[in-house]
Protein backbone atom coordinates (compact mmCIF):
# COMPACT_ATOMS: atom_id res chain seq x y z
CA UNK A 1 -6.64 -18.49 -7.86
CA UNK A 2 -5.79 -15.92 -5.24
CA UNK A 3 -6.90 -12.44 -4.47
CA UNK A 4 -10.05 -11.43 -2.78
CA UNK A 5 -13.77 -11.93 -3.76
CA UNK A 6 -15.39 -9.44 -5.49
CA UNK A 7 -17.47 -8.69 -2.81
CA UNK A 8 -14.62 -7.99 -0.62
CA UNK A 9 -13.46 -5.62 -3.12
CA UNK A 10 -16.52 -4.19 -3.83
CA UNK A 11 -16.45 -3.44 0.01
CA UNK A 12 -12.83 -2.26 0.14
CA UNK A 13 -12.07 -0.66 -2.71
CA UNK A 14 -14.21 2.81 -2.26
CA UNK A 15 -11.78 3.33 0.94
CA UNK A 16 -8.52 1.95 -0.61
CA UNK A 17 -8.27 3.26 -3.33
CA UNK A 18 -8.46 7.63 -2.22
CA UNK A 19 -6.02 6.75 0.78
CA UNK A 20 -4.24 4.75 -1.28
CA UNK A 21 -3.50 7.50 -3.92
CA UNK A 22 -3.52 9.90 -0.96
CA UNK A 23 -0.47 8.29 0.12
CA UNK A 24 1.20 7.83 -2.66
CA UNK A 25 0.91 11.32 -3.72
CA UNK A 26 2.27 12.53 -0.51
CA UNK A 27 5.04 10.56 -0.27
CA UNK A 28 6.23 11.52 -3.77
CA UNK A 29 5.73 15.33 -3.11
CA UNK A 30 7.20 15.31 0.57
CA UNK A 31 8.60 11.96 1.10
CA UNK A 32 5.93 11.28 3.92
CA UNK A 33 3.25 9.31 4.66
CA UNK A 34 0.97 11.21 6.70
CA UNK A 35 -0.33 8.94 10.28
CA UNK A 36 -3.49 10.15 9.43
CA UNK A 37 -3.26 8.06 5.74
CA UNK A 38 -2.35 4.98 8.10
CA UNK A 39 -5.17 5.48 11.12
CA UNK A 40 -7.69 5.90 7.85
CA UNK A 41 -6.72 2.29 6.42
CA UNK A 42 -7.06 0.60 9.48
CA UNK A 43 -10.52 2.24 10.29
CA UNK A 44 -11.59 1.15 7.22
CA UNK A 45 -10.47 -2.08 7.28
CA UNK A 46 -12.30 -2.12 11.25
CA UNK A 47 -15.27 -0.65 9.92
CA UNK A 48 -15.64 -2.57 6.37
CA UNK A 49 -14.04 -5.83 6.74
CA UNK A 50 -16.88 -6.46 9.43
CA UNK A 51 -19.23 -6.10 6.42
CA UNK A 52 -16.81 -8.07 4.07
CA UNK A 53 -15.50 -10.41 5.88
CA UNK A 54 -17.02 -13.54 8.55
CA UNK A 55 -16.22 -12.59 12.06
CA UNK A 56 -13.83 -14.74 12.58
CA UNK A 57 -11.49 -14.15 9.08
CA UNK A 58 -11.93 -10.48 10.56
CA UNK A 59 -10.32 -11.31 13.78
CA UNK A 60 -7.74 -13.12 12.47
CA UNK A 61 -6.67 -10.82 9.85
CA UNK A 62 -5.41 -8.35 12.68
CA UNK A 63 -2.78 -10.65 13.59
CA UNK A 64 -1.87 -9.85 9.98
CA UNK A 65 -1.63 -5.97 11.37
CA UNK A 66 0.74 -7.09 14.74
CA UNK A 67 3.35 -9.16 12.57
CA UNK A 68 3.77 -6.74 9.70
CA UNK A 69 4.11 -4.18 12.20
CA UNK A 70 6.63 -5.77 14.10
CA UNK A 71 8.49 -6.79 10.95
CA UNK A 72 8.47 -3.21 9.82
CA UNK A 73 9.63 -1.46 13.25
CA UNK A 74 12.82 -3.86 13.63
CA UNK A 75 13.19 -3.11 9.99
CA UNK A 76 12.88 0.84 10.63
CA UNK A 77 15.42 0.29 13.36
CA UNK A 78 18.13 -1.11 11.03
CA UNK A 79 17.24 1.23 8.79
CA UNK A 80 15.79 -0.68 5.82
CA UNK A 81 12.23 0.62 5.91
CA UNK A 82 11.38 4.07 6.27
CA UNK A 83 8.68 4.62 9.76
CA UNK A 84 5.87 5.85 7.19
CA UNK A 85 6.69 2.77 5.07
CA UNK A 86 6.11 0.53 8.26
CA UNK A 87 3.38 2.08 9.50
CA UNK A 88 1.19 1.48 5.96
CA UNK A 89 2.68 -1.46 5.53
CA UNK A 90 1.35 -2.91 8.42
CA UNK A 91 -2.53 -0.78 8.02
CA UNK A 92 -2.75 -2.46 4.17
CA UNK A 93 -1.81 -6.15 5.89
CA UNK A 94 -5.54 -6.96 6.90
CA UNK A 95 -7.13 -6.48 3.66
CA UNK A 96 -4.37 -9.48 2.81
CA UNK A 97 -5.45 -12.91 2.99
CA UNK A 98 -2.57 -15.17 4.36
CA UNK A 99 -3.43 -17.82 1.33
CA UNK A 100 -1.73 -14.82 -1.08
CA UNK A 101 1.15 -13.67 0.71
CA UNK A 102 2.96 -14.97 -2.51
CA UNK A 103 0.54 -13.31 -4.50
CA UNK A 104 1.13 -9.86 -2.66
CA UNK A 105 5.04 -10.53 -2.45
CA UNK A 106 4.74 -10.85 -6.71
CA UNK A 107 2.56 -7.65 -6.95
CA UNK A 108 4.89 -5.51 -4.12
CA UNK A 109 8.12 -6.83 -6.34
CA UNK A 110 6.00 -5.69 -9.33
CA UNK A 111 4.87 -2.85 -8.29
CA UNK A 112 8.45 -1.89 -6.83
CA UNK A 113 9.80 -2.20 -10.25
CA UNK A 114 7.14 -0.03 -12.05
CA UNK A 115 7.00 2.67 -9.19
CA UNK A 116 10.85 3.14 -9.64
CA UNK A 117 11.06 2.91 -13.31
CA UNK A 118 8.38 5.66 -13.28
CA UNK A 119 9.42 8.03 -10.93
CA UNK A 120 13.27 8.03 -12.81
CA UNK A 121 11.18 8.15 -15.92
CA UNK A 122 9.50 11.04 -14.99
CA UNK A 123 12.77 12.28 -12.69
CA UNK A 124 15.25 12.87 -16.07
CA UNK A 125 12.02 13.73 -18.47
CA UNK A 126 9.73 17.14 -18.90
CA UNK A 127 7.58 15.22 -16.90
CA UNK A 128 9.47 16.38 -13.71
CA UNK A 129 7.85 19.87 -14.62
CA UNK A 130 4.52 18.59 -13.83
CA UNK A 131 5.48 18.80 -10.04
CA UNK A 132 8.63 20.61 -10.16
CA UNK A 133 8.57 21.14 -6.51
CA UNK A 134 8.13 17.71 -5.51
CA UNK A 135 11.09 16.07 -2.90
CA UNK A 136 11.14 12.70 -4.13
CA UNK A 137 13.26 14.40 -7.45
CA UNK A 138 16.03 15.62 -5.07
CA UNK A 139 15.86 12.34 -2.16
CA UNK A 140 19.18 11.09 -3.50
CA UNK A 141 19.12 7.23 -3.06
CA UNK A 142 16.15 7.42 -1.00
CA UNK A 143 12.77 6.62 -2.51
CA UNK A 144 8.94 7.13 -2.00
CA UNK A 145 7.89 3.38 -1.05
CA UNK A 146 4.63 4.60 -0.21
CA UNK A 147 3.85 5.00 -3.80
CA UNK A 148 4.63 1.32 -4.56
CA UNK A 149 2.83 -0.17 -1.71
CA UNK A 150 -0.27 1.74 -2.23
CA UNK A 151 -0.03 0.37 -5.74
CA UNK A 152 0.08 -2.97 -4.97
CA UNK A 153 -2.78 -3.00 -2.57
CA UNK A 154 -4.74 -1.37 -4.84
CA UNK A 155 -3.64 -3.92 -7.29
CA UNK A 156 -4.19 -6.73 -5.09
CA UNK A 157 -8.29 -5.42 -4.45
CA UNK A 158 -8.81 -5.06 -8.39
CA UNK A 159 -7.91 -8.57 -9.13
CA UNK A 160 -11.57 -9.81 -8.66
CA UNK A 161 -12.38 -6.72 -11.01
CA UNK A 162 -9.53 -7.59 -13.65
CA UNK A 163 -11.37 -11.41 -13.73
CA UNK A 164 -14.72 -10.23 -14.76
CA UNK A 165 -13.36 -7.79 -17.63
């Protein structure tokens, strides 16, 4: 089975899960993902992965950090990713073992699918007058992928919790 321990959760979680929904609200109400969202995920990950993780794992999950960023600036540059997208894309890669990148790629295709379904749910519905001011209604094609991935890492840390419900 993949996903983290639940001691790894138990560690990450407390600091996921406010940036997490940080980001995600901000990128539906301005259609940004604030740098300070991103520099907050990777100090926590610095700071609590030491305490969740062996030394080396830790190490070696930053190379997780270099590729995803890399991935995500070439894809910025073609413009298939959004810079904000990138950027938290690559901060969320550490707390990603390598053994579930199909695992993650399932709950980011998942997530993906629910994040858009809601937002056009909400979009066309009274919802909308919840947060009638919010950009995301009026971004055309364009759409808040930070509320997605913040779901699925989110997700991907409560697996260990899901198991023992």
């Amino acid at each position: 089975m993949g996903g983290p321990t639940l001691t790894q959760a138990a560690w990450f979680l407390p600091a996921v899960i406010p940036i997490g929904l940080f980001v995600a609200y901000s990128d539906l109400s301005r259609m940004k993902i604030p740098n300070v969202a991103v520099y907050a995920l990777v100090i926590g990950f610095a700071v609590l992965g030491l305490a969740a993780l062996p030394l080396e794992v830790w190490l070696w999950r930053w190379t997780h950090f270099a590729v995803v960023l890399i991935v995500g600036m070439v894809l910025n540059a073609v413009g298939a990713f959004g810079a904000g997208d990138a950027k938290f894309l690559a901060a969320a890669a550490p707390f990603v073992a390598l053994s579930d990148l199909s695992l993650i790629f399932y709950l980011l295709a998942g997530s993906f699918i629910a994040g858009w379904l809601a937002h056009r749910i909400a979009k066309h519905s009274p919802l909308r007058r919840i947060a009638p001011n919010w950009q995301s209604w009026e971004s055309g094609k364009r759409f808040p992928m930070g509320f997605p991935l913040a779901m699925a890492l989110i997700l991907y840390l409560l697996i260990p919790v899901f198991r023992t419900i």
